[in-house]
N, C-alpha and C. Protein backbone atom coordinates (compact mmCIF):
# COMPACT_ATOMS: atom_id res chain seq x y z
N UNK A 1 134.53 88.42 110.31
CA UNK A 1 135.88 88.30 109.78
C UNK A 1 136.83 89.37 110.32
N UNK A 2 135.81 90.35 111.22
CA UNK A 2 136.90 91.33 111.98
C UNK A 2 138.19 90.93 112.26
N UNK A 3 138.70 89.95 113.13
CA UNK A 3 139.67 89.11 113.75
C UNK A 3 140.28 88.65 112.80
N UNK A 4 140.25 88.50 112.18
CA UNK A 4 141.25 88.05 110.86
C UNK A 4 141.59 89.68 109.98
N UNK A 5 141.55 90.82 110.09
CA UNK A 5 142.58 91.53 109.86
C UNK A 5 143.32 92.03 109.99
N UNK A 6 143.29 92.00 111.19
CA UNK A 6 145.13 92.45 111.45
C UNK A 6 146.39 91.09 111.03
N UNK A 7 145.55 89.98 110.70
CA UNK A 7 146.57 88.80 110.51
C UNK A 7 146.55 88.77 109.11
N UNK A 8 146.27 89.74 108.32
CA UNK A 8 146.42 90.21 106.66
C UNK A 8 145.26 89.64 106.12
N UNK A 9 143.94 89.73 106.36
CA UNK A 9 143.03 89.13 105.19
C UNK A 9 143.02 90.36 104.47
N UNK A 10 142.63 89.59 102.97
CA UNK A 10 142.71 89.97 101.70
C UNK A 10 141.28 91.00 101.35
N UNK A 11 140.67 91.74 100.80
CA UNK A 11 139.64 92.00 100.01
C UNK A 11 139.67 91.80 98.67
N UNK A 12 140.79 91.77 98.04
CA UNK A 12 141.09 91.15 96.83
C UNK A 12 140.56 89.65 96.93
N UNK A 13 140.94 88.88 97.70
CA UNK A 13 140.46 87.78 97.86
C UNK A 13 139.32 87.54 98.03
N UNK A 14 138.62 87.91 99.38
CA UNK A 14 137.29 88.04 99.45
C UNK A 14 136.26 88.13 98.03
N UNK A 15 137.07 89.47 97.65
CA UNK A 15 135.73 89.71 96.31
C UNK A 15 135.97 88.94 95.32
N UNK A 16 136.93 88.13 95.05
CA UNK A 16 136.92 87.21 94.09
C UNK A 16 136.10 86.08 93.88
N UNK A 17 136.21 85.93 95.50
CA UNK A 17 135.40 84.56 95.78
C UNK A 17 133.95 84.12 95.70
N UNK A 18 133.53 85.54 95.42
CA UNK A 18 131.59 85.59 95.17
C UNK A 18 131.49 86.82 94.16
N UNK A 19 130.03 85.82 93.86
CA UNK A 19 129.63 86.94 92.83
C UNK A 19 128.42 87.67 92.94
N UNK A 20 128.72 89.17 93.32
CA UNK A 20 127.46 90.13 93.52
C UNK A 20 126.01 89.85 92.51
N UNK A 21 124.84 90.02 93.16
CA UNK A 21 123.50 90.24 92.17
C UNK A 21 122.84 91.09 92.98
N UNK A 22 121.98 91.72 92.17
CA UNK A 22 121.24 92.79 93.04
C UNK A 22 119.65 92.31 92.92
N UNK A 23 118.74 92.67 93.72
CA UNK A 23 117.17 92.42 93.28
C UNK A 23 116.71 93.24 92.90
N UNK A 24 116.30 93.25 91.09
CA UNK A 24 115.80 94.19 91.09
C UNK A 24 113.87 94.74 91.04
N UNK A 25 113.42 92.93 90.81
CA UNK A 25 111.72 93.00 90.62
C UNK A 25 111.25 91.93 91.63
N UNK A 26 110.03 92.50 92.11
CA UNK A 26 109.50 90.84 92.81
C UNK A 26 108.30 91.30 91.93
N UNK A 27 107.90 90.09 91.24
CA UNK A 27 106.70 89.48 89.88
C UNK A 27 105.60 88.88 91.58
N UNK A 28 104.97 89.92 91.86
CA UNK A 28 103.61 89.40 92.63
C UNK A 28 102.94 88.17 92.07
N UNK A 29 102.81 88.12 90.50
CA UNK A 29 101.56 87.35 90.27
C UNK A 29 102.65 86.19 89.80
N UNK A 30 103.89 85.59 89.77
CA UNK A 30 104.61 84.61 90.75
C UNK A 30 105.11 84.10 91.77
N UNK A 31 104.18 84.02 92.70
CA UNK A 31 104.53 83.98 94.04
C UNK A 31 105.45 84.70 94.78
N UNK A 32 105.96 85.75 94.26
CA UNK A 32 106.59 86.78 95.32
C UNK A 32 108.08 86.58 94.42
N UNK A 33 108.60 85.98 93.20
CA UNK A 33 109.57 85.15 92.94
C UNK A 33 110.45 86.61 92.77
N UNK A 34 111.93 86.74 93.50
CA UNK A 34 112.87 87.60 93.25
C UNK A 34 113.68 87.49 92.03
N UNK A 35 114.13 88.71 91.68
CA UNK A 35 114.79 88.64 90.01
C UNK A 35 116.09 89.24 90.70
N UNK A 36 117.17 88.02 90.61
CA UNK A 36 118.41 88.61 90.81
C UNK A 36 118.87 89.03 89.48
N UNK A 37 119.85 90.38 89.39
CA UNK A 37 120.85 90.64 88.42
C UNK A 37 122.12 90.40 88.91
N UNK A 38 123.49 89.84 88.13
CA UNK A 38 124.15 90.24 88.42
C UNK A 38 124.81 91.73 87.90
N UNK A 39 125.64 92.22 89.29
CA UNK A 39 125.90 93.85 88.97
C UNK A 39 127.52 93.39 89.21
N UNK A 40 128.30 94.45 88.88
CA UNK A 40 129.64 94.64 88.46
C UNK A 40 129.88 95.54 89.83
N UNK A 41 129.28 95.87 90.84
CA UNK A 41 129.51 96.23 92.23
C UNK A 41 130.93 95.11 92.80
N UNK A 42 131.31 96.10 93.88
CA UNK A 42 132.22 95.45 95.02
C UNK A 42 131.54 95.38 96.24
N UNK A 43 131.78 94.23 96.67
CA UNK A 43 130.80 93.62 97.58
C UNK A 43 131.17 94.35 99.13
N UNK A 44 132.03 94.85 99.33
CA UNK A 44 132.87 95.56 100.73
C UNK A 44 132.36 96.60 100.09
N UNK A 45 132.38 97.59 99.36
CA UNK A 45 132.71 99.28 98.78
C UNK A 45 130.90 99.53 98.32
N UNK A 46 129.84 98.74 98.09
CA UNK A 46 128.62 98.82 97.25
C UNK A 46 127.34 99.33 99.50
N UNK A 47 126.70 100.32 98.30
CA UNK A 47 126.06 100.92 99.49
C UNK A 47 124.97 99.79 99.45
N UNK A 48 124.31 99.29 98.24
CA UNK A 48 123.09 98.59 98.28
C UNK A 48 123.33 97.50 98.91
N UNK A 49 121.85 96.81 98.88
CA UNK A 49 121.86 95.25 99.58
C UNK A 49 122.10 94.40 98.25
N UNK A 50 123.23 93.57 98.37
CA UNK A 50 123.60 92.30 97.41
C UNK A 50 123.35 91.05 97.58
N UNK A 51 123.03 90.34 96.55
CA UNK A 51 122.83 88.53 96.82
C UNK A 51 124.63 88.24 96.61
N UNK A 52 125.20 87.43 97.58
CA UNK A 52 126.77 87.06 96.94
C UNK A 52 126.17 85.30 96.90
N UNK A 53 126.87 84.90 95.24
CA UNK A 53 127.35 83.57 95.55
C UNK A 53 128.53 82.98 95.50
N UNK A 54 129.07 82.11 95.87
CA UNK A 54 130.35 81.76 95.63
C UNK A 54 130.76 81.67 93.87
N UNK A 55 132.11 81.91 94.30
CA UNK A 55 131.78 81.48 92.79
C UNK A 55 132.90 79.95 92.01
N UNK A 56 132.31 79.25 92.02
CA UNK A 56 132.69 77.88 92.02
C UNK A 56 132.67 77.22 90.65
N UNK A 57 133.21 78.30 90.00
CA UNK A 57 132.76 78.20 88.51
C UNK A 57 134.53 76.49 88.02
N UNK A 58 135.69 77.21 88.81
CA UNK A 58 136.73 76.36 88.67
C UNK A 58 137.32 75.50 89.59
N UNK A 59 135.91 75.12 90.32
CA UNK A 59 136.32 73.76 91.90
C UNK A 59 137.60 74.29 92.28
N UNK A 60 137.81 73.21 93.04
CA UNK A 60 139.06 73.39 93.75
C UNK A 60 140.08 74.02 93.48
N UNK A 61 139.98 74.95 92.43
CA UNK A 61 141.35 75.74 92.04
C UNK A 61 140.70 76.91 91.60
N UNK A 62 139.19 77.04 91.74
CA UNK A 62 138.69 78.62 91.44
C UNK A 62 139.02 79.28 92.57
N UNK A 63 138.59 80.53 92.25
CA UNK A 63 138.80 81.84 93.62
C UNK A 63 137.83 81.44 95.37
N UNK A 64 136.53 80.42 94.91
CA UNK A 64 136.21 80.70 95.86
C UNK A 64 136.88 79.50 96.80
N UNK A 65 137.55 78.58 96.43
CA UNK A 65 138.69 77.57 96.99
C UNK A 65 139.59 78.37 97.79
N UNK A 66 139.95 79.43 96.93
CA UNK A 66 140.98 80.17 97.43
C UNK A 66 141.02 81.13 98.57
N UNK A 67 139.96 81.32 98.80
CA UNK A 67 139.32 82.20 99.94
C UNK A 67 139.02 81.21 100.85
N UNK A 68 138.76 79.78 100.84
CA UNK A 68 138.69 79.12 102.46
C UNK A 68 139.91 79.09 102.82
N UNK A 69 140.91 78.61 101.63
CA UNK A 69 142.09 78.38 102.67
C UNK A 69 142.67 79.41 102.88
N UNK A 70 142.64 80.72 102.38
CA UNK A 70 142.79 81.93 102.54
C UNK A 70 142.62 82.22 103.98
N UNK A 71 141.25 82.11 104.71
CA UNK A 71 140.72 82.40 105.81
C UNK A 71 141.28 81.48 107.15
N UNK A 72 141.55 80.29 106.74
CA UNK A 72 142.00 79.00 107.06
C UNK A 72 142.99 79.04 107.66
N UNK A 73 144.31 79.55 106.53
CA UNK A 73 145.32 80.12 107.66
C UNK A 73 145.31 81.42 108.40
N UNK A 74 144.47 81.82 107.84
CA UNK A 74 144.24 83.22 108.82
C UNK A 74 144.18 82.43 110.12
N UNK A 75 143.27 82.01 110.08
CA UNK A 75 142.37 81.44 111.65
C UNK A 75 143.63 81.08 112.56
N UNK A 76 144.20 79.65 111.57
CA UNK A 76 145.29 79.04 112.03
C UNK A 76 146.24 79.63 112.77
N UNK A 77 146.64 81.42 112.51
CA UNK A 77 147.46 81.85 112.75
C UNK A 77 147.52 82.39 114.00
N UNK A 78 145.82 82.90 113.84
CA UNK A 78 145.09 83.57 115.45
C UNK A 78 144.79 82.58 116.55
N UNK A 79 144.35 81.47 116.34
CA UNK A 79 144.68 80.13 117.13
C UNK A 79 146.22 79.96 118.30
N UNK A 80 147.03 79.77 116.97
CA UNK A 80 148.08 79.43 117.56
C UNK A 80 148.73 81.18 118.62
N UNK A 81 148.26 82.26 118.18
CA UNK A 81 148.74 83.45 118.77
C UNK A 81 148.38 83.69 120.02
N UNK A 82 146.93 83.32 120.06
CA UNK A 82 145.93 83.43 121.37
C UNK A 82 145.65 82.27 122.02
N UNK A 83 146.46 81.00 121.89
CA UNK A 83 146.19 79.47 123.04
C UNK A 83 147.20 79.03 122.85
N UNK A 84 147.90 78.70 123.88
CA UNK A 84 148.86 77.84 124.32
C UNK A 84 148.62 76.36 124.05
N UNK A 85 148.87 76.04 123.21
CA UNK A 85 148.82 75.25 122.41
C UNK A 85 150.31 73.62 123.00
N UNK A 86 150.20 73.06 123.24
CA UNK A 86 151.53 72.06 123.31
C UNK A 86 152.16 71.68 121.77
N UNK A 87 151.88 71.70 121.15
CA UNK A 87 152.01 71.48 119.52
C UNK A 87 151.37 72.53 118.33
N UNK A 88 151.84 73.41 117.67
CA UNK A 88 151.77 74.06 116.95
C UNK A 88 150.75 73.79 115.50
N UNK A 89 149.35 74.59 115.84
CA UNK A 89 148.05 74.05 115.05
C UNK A 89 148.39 74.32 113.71
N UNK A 90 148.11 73.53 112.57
CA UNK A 90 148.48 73.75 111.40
C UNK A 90 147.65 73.63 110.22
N UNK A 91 147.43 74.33 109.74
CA UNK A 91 146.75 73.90 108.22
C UNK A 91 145.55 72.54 107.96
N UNK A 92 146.63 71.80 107.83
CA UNK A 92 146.58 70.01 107.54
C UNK A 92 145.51 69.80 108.88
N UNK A 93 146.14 70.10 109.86
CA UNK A 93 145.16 69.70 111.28
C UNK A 93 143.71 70.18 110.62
N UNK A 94 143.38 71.83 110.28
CA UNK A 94 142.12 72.30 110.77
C UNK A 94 141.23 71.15 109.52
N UNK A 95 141.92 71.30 108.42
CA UNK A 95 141.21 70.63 107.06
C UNK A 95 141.15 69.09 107.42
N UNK A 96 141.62 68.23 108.18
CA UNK A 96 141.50 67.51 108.48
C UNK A 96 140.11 67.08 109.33
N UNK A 97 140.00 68.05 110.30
CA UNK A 97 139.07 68.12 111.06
C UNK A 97 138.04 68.70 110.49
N UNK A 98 137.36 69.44 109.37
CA UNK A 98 136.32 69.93 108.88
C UNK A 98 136.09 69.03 107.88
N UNK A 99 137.12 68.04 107.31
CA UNK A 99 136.87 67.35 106.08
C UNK A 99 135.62 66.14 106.65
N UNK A 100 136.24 65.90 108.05
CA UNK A 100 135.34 64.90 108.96
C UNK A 100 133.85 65.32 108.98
N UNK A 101 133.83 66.67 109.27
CA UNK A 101 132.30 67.22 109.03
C UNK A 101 131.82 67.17 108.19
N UNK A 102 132.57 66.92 106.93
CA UNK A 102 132.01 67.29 105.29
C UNK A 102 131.18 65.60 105.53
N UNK A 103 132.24 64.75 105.27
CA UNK A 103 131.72 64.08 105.29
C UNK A 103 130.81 62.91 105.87
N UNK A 104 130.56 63.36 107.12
CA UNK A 104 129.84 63.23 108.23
C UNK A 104 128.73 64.15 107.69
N UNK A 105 128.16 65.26 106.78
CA UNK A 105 127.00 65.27 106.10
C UNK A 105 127.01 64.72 105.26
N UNK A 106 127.62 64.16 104.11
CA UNK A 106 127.67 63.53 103.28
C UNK A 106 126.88 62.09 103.57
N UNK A 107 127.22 61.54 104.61
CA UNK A 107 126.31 60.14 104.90
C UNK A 107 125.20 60.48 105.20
N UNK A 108 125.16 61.36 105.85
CA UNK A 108 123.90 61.68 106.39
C UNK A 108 123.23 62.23 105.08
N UNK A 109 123.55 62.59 104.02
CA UNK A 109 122.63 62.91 103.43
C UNK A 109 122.31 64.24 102.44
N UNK A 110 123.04 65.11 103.77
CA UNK A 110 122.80 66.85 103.83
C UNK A 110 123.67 67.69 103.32
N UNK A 111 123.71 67.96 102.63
CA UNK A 111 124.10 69.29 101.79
C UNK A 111 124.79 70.35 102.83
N UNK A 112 125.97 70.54 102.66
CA UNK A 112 126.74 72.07 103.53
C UNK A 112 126.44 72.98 102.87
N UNK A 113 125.82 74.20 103.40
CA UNK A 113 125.33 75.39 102.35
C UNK A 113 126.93 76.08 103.03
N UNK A 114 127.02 77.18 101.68
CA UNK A 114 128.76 77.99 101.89
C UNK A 114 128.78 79.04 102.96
N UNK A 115 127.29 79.58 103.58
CA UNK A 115 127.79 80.05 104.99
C UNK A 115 128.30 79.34 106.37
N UNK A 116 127.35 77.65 105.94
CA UNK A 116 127.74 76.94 107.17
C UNK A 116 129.55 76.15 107.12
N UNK A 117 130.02 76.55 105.80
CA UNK A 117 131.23 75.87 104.85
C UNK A 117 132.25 77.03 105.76
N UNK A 118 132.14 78.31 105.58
CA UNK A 118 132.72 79.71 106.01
C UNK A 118 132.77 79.63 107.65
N UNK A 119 131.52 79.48 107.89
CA UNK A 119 131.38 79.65 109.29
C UNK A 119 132.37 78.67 110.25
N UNK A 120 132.04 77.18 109.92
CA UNK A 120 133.07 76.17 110.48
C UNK A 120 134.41 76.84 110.59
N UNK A 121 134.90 77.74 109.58
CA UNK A 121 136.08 78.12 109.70
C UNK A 121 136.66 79.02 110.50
N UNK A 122 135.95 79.95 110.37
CA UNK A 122 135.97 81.37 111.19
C UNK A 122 135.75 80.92 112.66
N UNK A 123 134.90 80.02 113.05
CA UNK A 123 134.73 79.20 114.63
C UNK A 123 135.21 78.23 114.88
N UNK A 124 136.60 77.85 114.37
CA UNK A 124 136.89 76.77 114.84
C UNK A 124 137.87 76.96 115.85
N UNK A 125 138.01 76.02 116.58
CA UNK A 125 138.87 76.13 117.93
C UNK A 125 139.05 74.40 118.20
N UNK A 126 140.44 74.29 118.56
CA UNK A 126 140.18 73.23 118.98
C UNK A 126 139.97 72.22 119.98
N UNK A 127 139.74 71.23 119.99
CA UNK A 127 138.75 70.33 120.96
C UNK A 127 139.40 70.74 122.44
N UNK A 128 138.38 71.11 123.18
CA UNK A 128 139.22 71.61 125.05
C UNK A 128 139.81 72.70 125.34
N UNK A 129 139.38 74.01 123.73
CA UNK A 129 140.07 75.07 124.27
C UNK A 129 139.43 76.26 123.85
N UNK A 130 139.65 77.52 124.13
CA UNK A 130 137.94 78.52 123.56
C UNK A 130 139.57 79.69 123.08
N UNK A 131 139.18 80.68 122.18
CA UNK A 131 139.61 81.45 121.69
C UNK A 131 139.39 83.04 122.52
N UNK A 132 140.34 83.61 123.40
CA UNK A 132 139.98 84.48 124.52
C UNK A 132 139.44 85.73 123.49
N UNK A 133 138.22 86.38 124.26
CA UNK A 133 137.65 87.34 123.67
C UNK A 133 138.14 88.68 124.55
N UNK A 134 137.81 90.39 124.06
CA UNK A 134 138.29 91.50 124.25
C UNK A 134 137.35 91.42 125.50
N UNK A 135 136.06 90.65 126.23
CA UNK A 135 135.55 90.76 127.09
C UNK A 135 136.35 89.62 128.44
N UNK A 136 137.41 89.33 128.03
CA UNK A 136 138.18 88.46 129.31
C UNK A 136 139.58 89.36 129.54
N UNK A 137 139.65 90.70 129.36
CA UNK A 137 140.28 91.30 130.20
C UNK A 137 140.04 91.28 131.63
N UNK A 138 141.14 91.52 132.65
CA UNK A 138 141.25 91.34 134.00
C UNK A 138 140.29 93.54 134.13
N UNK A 139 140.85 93.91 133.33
CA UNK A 139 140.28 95.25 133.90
C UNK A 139 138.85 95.40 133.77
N UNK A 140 138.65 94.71 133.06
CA UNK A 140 136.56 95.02 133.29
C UNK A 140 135.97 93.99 134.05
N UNK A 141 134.63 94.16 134.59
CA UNK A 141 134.61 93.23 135.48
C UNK A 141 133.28 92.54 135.35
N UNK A 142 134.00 90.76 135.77
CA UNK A 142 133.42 89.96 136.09
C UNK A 142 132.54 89.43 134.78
N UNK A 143 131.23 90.40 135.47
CA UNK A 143 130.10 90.21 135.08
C UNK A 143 129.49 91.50 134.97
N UNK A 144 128.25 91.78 133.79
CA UNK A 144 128.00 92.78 133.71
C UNK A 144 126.93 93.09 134.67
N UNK A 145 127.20 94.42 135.42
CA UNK A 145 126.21 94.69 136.35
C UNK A 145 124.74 94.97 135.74
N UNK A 146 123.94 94.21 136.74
CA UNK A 146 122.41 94.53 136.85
C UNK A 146 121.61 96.10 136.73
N UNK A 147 120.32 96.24 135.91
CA UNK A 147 119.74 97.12 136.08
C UNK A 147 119.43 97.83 137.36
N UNK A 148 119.63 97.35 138.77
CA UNK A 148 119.74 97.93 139.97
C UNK A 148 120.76 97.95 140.69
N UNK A 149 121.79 97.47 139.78
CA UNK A 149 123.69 98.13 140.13
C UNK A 149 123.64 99.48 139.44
N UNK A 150 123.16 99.56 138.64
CA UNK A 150 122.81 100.60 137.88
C UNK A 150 122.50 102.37 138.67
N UNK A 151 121.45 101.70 139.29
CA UNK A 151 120.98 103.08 139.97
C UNK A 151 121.85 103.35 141.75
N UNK A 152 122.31 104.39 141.91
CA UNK A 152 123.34 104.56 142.86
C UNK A 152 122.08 104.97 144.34
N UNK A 153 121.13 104.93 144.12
CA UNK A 153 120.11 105.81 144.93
C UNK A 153 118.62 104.91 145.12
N UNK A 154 118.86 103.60 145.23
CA UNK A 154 118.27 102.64 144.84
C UNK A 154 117.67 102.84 146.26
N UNK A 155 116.37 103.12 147.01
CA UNK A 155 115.98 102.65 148.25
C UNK A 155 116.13 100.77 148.64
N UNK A 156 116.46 100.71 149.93
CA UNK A 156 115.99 99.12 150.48
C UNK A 156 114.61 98.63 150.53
N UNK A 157 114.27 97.39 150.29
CA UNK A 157 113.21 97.23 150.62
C UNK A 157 112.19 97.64 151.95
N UNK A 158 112.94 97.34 152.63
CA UNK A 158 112.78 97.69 154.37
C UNK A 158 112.39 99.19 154.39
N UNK A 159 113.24 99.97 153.67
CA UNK A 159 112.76 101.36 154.00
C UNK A 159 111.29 101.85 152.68
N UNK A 160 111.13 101.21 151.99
CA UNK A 160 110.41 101.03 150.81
C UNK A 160 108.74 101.00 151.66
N UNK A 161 109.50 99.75 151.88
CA UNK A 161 108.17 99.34 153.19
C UNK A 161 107.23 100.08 154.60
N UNK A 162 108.36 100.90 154.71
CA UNK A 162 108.14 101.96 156.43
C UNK A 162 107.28 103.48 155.36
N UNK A 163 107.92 103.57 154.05
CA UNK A 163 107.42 104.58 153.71
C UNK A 163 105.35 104.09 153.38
N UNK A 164 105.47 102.95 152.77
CA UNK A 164 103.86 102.79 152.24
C UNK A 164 103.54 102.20 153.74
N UNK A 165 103.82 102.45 154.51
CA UNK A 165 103.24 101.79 156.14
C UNK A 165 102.64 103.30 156.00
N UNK A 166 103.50 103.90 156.45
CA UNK A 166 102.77 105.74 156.94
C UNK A 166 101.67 106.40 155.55
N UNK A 167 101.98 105.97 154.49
CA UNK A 167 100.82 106.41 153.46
C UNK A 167 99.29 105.33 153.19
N UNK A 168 99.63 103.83 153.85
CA UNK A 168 98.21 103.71 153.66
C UNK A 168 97.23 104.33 154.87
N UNK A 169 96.02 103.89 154.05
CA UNK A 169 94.72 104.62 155.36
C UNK A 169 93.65 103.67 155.28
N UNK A 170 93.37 103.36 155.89
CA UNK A 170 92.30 102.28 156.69
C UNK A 170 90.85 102.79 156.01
N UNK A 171 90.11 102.52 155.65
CA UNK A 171 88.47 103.00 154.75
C UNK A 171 88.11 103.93 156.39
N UNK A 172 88.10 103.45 157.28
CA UNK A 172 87.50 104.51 158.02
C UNK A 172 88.61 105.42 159.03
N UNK A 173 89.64 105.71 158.33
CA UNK A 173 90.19 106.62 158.79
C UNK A 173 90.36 107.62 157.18
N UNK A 174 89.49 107.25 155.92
CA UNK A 174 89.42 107.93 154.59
C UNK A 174 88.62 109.34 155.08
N UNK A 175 87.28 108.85 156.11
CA UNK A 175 86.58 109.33 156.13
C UNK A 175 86.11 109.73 157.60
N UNK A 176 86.62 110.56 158.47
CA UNK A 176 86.54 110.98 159.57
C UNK A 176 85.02 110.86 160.18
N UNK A 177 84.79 110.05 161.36
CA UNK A 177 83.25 110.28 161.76
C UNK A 177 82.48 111.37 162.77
N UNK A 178 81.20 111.92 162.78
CA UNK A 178 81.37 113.18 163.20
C UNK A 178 81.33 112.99 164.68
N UNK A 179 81.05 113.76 165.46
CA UNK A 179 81.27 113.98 166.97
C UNK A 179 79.71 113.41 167.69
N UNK A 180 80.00 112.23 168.07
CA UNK A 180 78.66 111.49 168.63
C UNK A 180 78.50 110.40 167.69
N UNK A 181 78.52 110.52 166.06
CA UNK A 181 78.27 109.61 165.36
C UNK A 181 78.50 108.00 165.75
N UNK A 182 79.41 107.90 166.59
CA UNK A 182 80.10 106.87 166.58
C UNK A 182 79.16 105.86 167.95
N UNK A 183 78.99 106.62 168.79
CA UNK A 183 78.11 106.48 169.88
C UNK A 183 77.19 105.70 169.27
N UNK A 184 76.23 106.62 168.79
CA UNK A 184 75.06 106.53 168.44
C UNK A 184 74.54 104.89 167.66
N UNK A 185 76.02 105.47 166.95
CA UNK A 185 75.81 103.82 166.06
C UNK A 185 76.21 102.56 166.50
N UNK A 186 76.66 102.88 167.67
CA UNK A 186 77.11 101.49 168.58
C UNK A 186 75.94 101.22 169.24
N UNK A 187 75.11 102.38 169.71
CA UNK A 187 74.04 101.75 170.71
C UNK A 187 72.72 101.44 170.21
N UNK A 188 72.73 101.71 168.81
CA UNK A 188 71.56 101.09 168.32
C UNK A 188 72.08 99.66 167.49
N UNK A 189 73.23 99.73 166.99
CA UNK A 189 73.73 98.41 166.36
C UNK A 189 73.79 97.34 168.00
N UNK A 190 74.06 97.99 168.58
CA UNK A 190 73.81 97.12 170.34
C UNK A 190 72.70 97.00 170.01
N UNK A 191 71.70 97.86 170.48
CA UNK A 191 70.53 97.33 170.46
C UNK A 191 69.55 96.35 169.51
N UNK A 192 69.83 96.27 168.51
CA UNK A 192 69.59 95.83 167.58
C UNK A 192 69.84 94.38 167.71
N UNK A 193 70.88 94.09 168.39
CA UNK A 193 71.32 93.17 168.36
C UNK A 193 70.58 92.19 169.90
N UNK A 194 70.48 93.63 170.79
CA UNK A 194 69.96 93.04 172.01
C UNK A 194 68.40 92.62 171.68
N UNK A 195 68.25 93.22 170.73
CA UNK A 195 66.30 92.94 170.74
C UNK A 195 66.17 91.41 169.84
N UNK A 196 67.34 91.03 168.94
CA UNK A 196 67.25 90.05 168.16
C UNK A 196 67.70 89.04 169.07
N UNK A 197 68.62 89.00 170.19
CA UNK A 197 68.97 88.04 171.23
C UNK A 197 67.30 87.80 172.09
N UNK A 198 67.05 89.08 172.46
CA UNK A 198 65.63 88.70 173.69
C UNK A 198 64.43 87.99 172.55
N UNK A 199 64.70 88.04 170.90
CA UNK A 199 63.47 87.32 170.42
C UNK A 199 63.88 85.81 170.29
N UNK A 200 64.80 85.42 170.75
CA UNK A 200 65.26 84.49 170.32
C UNK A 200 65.18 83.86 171.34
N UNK A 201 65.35 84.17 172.64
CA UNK A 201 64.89 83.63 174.32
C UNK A 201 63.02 83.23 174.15
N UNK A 202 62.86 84.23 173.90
CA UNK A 202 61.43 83.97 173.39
C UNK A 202 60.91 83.07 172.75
């Protein structure tokens, strides 16, 4: 609801519209069942964690009525401020268009719970047009750079490569052979080989 205060939302309003409870027991040996109280807290100003429900005690003319359309023209107002619009979005339009959703669950069946009731509102935009965010300034850019835009000292692969060229070592260059060794073992692995060729002429 950030975005809707500088276009005057209420907290008077807000807190009217729900009613704080706090938890204060979970009964283990009822399945985990939470014990809301209600508390006399303000739901903006209270450090603890609160259950809010609406409070819908006087339908369409209680407080929490009064807080959609409250928010409603808020929206309406930031709409029309931030999109060029050919016709000037109004009230009647947005409720028009959410009433369609209402009752488009209604056939279907399904129940609107009051965050998805809130939410429709706060996101609405209309059909073919998006609401510009603080991230579509021209001065920041693009796209956010990568974890290896990141580092200014990044080696190339290529040179990555020339470095583990000169550090590997071959198994018999691990282990230097001694002076003659090498001889020796050629002319009996020769031979070895020559005596298994002449048994085989044989």
């Amino acid at each position: 609801m950030d975005p809707l205060r500088e276009y005057g939302l209420s907290n008077e309003v807000l807190e009217a519209a729900f009613v704080p409870f706090q938890p204060q027991e979970i009964d283990k040996d009822k399945d985990q069942t939470v014990r809301l109280v209600r508390v006399a807290e303000h739901i903006l100003d209270s450090e603890e964690q609160l259950f809010a429900l609406p409070n819908v005690k006087d339908g369409d003319k209680g407080a929490y009525a009064d807080f959609l359309e409250h928010i409603m023209r808020l929206r309406v107002k930031l709409i029309n401020d931030t999109i060029k619009l050919e016709q000037k979005l109004t009230v009647e339009d947005v409720d028009e268009q959410l009433s369609e959703l209402r009752n488009q669950a209604m056939i279907e069946g399904r129940d609107i719970h009051p965050f998805e009731e809130i939410t429709d509102i706060l996101e609405f935009v209309p059909v073919g047009h998006e609401v510009p965010n603080d991230d579509d300034d021209d001065d920041k850019p693009a796209r956010p750079q990568g974890a290896a835009e990141d580092i200014a000292d990044l080696p190339d692969v290529e040179e990555v490569d020339k470095d583990m060229e000169k550090n590997l070592r071959w198994d018999d260059e691990d282990e230097p052979a001694e002076p003659g060794a090498g001889e020796e073992g050629g002319e009996s692995e020769g031979g070895g080989k020559a005596s298994g060729k002449s048994g085989r002429r044989r």
